[in-house]
PDB file of N, CA and C in Angstrom:
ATOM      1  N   UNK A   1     -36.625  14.729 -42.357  1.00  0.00           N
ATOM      2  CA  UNK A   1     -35.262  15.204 -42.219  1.00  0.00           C
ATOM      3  C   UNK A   1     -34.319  14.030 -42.490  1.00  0.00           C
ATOM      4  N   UNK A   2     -33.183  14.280 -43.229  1.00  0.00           N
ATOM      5  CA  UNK A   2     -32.557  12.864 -43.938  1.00  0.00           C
ATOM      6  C   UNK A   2     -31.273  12.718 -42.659  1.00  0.00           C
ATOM      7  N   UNK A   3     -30.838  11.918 -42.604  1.00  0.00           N
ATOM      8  CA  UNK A   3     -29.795  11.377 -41.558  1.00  0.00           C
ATOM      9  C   UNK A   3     -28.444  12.361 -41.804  1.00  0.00           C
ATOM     10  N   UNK A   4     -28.170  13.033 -42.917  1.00  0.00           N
ATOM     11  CA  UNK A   4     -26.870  14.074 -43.198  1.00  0.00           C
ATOM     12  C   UNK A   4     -27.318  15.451 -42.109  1.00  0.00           C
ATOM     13  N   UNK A   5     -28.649  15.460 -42.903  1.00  0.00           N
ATOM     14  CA  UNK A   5     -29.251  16.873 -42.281  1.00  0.00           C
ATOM     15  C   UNK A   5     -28.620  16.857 -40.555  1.00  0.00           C
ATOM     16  N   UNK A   6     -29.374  15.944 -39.971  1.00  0.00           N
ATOM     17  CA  UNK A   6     -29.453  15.655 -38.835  1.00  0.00           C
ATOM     18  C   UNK A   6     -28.031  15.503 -38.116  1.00  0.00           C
ATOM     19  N   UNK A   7     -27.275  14.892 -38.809  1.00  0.00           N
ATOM     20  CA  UNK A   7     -25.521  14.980 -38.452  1.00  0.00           C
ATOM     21  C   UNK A   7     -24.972  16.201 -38.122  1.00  0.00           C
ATOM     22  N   UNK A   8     -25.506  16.933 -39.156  1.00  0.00           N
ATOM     23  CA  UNK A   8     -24.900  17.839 -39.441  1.00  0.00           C
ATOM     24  C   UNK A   8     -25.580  19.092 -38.413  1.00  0.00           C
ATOM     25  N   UNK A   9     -26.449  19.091 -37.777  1.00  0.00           N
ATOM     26  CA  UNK A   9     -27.409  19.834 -36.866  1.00  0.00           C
ATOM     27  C   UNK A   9     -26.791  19.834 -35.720  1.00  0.00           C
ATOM     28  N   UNK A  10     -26.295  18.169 -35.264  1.00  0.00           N
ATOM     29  CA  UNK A  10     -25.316  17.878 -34.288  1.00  0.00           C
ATOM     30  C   UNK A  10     -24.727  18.333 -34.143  1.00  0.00           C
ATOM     31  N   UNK A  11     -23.649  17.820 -35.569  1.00  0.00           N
ATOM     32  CA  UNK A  11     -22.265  18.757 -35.176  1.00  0.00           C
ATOM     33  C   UNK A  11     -22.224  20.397 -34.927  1.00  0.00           C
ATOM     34  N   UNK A  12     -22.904  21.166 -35.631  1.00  0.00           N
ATOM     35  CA  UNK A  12     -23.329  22.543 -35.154  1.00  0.00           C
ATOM     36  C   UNK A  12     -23.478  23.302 -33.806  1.00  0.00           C
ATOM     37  N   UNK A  13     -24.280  22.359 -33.566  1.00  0.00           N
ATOM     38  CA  UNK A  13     -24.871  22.747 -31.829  1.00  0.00           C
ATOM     39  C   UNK A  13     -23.556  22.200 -30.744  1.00  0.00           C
ATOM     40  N   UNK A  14     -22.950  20.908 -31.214  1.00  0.00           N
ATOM     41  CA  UNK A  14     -21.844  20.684 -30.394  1.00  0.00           C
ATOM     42  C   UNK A  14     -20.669  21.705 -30.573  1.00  0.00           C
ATOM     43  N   UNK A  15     -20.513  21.957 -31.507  1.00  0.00           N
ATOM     44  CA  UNK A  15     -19.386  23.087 -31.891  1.00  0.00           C
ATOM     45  C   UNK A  15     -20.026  24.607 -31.256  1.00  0.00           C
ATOM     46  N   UNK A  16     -21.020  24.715 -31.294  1.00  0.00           N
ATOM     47  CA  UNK A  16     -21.355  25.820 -30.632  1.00  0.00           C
ATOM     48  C   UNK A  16     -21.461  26.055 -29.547  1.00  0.00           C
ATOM     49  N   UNK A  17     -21.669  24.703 -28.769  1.00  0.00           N
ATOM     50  CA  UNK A  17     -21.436  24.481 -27.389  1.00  0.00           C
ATOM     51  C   UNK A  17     -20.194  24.445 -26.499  1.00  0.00           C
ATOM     52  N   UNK A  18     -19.354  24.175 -27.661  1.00  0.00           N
ATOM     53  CA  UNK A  18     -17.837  24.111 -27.366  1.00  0.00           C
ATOM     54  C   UNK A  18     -17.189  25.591 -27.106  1.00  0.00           C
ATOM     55  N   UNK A  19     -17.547  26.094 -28.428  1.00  0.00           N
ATOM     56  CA  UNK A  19     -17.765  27.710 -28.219  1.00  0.00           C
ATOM     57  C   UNK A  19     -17.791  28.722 -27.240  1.00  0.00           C
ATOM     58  N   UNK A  20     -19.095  28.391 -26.749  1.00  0.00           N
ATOM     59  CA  UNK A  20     -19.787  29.266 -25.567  1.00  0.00           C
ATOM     60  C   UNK A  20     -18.851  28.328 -24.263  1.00  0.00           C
ATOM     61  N   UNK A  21     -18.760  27.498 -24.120  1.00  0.00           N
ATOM     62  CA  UNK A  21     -17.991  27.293 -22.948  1.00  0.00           C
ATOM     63  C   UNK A  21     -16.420  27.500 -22.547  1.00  0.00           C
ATOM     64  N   UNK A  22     -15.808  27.759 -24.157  1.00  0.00           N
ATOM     65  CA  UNK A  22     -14.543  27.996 -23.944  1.00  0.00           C
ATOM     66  C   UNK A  22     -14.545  29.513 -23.482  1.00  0.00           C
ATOM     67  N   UNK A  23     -15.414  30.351 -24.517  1.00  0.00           N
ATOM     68  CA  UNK A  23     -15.685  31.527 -23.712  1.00  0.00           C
ATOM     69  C   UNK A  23     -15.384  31.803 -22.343  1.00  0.00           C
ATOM     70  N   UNK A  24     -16.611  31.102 -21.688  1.00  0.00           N
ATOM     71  CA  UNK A  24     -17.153  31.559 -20.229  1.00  0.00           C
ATOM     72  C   UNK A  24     -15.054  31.023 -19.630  1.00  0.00           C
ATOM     73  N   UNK A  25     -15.251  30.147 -19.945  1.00  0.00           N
ATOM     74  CA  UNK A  25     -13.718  29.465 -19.130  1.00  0.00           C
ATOM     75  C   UNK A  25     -12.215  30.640 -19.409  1.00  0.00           C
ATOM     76  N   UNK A  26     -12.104  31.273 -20.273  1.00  0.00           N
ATOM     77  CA  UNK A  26     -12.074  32.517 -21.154  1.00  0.00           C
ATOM     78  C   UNK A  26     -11.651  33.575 -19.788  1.00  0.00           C
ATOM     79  N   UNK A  27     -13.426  34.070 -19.606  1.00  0.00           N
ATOM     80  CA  UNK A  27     -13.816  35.211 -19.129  1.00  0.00           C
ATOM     81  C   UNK A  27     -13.546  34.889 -17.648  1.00  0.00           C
ATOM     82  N   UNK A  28     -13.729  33.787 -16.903  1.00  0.00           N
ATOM     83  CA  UNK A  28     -13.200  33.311 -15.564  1.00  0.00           C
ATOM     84  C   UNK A  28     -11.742  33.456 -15.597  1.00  0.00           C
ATOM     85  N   UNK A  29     -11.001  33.110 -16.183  1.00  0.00           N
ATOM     86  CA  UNK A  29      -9.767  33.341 -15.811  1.00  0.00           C
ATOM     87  C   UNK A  29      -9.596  34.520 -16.081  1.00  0.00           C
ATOM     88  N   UNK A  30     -10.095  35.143 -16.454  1.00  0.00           N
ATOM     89  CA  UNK A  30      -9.677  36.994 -17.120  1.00  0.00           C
ATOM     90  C   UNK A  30     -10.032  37.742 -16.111  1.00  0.00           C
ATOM     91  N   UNK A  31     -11.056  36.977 -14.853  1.00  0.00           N
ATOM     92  CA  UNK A  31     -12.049  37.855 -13.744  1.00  0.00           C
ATOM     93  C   UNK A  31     -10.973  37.225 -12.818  1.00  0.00           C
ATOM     94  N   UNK A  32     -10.339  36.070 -12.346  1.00  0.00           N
ATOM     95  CA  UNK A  32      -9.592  36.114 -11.282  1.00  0.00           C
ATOM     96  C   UNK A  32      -8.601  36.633 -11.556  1.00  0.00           C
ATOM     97  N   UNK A  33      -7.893  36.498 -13.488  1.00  0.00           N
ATOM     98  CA  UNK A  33      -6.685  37.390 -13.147  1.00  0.00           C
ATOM     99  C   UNK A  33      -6.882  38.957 -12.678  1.00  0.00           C
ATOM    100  N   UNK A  34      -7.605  39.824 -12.931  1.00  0.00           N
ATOM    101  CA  UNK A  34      -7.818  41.321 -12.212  1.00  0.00           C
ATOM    102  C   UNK A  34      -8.079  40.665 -11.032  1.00  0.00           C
ATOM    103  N   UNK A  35      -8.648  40.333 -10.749  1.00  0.00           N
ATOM    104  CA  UNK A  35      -8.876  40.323  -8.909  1.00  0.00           C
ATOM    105  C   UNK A  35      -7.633  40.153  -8.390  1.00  0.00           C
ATOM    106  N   UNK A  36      -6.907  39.191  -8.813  1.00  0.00           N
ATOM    107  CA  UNK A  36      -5.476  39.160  -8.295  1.00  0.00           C
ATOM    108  C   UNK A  36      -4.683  40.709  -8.228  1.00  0.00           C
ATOM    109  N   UNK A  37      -4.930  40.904  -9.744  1.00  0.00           N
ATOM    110  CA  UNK A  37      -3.903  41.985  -9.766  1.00  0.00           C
ATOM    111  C   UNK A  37      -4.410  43.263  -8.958  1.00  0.00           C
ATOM    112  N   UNK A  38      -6.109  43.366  -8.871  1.00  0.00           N
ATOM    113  CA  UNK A  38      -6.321  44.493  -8.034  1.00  0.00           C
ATOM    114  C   UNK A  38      -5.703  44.141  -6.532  1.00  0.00           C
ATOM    115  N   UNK A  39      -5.857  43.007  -6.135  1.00  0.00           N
ATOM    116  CA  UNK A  39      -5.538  42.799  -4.672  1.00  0.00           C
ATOM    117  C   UNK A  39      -4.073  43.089  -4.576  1.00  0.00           C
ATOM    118  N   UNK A  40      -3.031  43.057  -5.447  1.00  0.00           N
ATOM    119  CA  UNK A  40      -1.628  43.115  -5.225  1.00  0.00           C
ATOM    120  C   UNK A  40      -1.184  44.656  -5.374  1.00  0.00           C
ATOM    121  N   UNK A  41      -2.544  45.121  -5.526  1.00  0.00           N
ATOM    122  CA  UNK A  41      -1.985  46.430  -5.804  1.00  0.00           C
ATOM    123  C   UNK A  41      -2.613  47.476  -4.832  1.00  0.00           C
ATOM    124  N   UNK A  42      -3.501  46.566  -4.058  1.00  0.00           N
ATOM    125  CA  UNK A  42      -3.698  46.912  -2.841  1.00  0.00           C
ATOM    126  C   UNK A  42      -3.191  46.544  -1.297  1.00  0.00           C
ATOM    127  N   UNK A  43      -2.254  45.296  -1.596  1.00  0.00           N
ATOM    128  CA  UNK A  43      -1.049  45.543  -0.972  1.00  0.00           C
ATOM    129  C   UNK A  43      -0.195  46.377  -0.573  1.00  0.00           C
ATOM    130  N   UNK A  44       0.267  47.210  -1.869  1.00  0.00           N
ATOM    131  CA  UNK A  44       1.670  48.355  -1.890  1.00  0.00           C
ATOM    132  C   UNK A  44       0.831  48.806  -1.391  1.00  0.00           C
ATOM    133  N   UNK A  45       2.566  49.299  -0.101  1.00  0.00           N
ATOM    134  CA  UNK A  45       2.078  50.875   0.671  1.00  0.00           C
ATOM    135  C   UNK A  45       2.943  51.799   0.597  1.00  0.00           C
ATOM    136  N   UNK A  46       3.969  51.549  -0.301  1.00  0.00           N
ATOM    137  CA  UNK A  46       4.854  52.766  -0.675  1.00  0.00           C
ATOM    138  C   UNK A  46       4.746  52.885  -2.331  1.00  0.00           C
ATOM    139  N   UNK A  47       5.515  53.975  -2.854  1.00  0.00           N
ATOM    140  CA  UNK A  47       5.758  54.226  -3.845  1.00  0.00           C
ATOM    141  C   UNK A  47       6.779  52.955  -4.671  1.00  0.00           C
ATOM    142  N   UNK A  48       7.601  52.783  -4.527  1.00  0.00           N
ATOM    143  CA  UNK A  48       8.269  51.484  -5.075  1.00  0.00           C
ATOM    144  C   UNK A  48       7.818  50.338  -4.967  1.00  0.00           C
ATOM    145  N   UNK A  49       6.990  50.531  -4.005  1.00  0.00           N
ATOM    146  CA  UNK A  49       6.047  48.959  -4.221  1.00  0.00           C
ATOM    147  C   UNK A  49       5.163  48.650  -5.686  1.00  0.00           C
ATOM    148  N   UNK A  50       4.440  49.972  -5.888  1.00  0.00           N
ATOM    149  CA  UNK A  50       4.117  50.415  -6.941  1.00  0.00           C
ATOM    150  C   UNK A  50       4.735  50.315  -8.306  1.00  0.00           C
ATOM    151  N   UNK A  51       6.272  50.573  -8.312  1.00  0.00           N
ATOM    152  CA  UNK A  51       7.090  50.736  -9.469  1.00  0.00           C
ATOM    153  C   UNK A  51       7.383  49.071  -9.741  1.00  0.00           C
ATOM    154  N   UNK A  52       7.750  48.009  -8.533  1.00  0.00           N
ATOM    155  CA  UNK A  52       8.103  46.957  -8.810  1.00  0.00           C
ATOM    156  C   UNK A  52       7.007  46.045  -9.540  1.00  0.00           C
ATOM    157  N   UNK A  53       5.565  46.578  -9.091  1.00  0.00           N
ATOM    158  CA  UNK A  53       4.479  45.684  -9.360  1.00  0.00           C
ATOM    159  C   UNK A  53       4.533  46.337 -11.089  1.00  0.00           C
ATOM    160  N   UNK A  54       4.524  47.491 -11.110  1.00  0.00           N
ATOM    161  CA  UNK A  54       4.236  47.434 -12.785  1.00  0.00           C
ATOM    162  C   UNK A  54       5.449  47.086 -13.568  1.00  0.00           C
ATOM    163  N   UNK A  55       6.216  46.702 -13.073  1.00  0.00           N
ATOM    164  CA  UNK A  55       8.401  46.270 -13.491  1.00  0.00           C
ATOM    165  C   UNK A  55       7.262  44.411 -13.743  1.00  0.00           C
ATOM    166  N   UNK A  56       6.946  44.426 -13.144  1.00  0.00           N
ATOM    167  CA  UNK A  56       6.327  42.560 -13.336  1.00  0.00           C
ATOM    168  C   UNK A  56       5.235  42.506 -14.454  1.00  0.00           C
ATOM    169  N   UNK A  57       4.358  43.801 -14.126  1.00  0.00           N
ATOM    170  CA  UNK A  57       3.343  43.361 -15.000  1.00  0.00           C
ATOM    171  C   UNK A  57       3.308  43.772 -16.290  1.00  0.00           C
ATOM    172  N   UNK A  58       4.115  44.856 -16.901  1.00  0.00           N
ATOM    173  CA  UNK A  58       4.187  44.917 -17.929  1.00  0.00           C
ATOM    174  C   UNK A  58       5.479  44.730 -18.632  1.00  0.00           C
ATOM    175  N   UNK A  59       5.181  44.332 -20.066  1.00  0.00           N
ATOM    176  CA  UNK A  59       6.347  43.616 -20.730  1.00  0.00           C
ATOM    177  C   UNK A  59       7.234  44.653 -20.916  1.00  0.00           C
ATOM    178  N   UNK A  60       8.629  44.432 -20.831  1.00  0.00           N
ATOM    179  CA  UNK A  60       9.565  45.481 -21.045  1.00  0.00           C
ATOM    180  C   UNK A  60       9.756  45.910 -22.913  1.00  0.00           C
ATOM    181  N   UNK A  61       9.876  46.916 -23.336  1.00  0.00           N
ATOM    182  CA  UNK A  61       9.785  47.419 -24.592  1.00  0.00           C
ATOM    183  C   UNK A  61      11.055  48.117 -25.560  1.00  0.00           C
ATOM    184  N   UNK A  62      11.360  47.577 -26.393  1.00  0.00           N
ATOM    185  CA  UNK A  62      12.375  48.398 -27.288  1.00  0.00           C
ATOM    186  C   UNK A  62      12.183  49.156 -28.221  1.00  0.00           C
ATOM    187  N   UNK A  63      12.548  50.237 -28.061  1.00  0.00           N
ATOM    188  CA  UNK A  63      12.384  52.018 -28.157  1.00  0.00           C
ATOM    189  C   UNK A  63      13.453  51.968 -29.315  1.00  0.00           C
ATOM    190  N   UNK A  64      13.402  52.324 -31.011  1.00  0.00           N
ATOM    191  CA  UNK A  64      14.346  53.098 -31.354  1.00  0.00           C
ATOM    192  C   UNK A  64      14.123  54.317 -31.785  1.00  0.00           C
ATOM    193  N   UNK A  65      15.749  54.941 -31.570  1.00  0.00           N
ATOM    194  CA  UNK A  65      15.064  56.651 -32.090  1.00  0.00           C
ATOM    195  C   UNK A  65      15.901  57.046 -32.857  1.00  0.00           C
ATOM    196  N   UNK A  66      16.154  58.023 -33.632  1.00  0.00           N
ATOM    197  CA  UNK A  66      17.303  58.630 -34.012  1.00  0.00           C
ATOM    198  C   UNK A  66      17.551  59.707 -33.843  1.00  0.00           C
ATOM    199  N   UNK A  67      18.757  60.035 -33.799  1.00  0.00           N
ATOM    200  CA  UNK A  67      19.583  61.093 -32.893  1.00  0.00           C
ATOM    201  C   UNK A  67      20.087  62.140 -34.265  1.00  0.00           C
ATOM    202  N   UNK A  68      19.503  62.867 -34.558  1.00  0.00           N
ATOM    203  CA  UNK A  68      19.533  63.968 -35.881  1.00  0.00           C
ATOM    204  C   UNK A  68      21.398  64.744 -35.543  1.00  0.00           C
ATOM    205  N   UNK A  69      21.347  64.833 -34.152  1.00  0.00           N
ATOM    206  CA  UNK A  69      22.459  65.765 -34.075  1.00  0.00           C
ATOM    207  C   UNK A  69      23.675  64.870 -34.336  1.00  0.00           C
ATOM    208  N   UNK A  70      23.587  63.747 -34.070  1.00  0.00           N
ATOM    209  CA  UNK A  70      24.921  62.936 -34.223  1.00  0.00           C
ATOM    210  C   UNK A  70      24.785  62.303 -35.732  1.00  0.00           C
ATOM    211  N   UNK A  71      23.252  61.797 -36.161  1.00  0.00           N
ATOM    212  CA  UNK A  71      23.526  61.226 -37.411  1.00  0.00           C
ATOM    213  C   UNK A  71      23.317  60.144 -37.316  1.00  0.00           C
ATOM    214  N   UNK A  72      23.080  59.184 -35.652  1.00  0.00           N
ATOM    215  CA  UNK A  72      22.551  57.821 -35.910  1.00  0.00           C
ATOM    216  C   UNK A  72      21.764  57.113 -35.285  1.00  0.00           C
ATOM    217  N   UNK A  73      21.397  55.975 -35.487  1.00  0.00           N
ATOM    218  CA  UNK A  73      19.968  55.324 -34.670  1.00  0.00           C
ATOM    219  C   UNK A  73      20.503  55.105 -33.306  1.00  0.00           C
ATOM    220  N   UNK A  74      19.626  54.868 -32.400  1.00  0.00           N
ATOM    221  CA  UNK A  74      19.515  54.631 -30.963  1.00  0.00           C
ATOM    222  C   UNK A  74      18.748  53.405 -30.606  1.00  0.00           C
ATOM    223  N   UNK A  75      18.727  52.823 -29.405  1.00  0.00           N
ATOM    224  CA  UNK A  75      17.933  51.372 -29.444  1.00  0.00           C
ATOM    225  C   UNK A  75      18.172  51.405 -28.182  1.00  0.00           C
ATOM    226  N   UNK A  76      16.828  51.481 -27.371  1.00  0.00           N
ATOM    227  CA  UNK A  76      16.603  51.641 -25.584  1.00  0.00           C
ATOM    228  C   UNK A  76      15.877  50.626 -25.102  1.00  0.00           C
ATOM    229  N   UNK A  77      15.896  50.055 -24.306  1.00  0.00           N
ATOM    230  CA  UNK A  77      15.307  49.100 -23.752  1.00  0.00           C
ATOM    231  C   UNK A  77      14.214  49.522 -22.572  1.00  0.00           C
ATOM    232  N   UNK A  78      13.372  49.868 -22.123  1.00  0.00           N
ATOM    233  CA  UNK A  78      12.157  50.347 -21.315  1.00  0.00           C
ATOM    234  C   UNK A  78      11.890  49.451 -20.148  1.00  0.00           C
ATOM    235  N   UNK A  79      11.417  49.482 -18.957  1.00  0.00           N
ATOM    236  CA  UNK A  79      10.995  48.248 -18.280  1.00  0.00           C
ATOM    237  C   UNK A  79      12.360  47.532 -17.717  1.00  0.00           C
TER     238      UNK A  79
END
């Protein structure tokens, strides 16, 4: 096996190693963020507790529509 080969085997397996661990580091933060969010949502004990937690967690959205009877566009903001 010539000394390129062998470099090059290295670098492979290190890059692949890099890989698989950014993953896992990835998938850990993706498992405490739900745990968080299940636990906060087992907090609320009313109905608006409910409305405020999803007012945080999801991004607010702009809606356009158009309005046929008047003739012009619309632009709503959601969230």
């Amino acid at each position: 096996m010539k000394s390129s080969q062998l470099y090059i085997l290295c670098f492979g397996t290190t890059l692949i190693s890099i890989v698989i661990l950014l993953n896992y580091f990835q998938q850990r933060k993706r498992k405490k963020q739900d745990e968080k969010r299940k636990n906060e949502y087992l907090k609320c004990k009313t109905l608006s507790d409910f409305e405020e937690l999803a007012k945080k967690s999801m991004m607010s959205h702009r809606f356009y529509y158009f309005d046929y009877k008047t003739g012009q566009g619309h632009t709503y903001q959601a969230c």
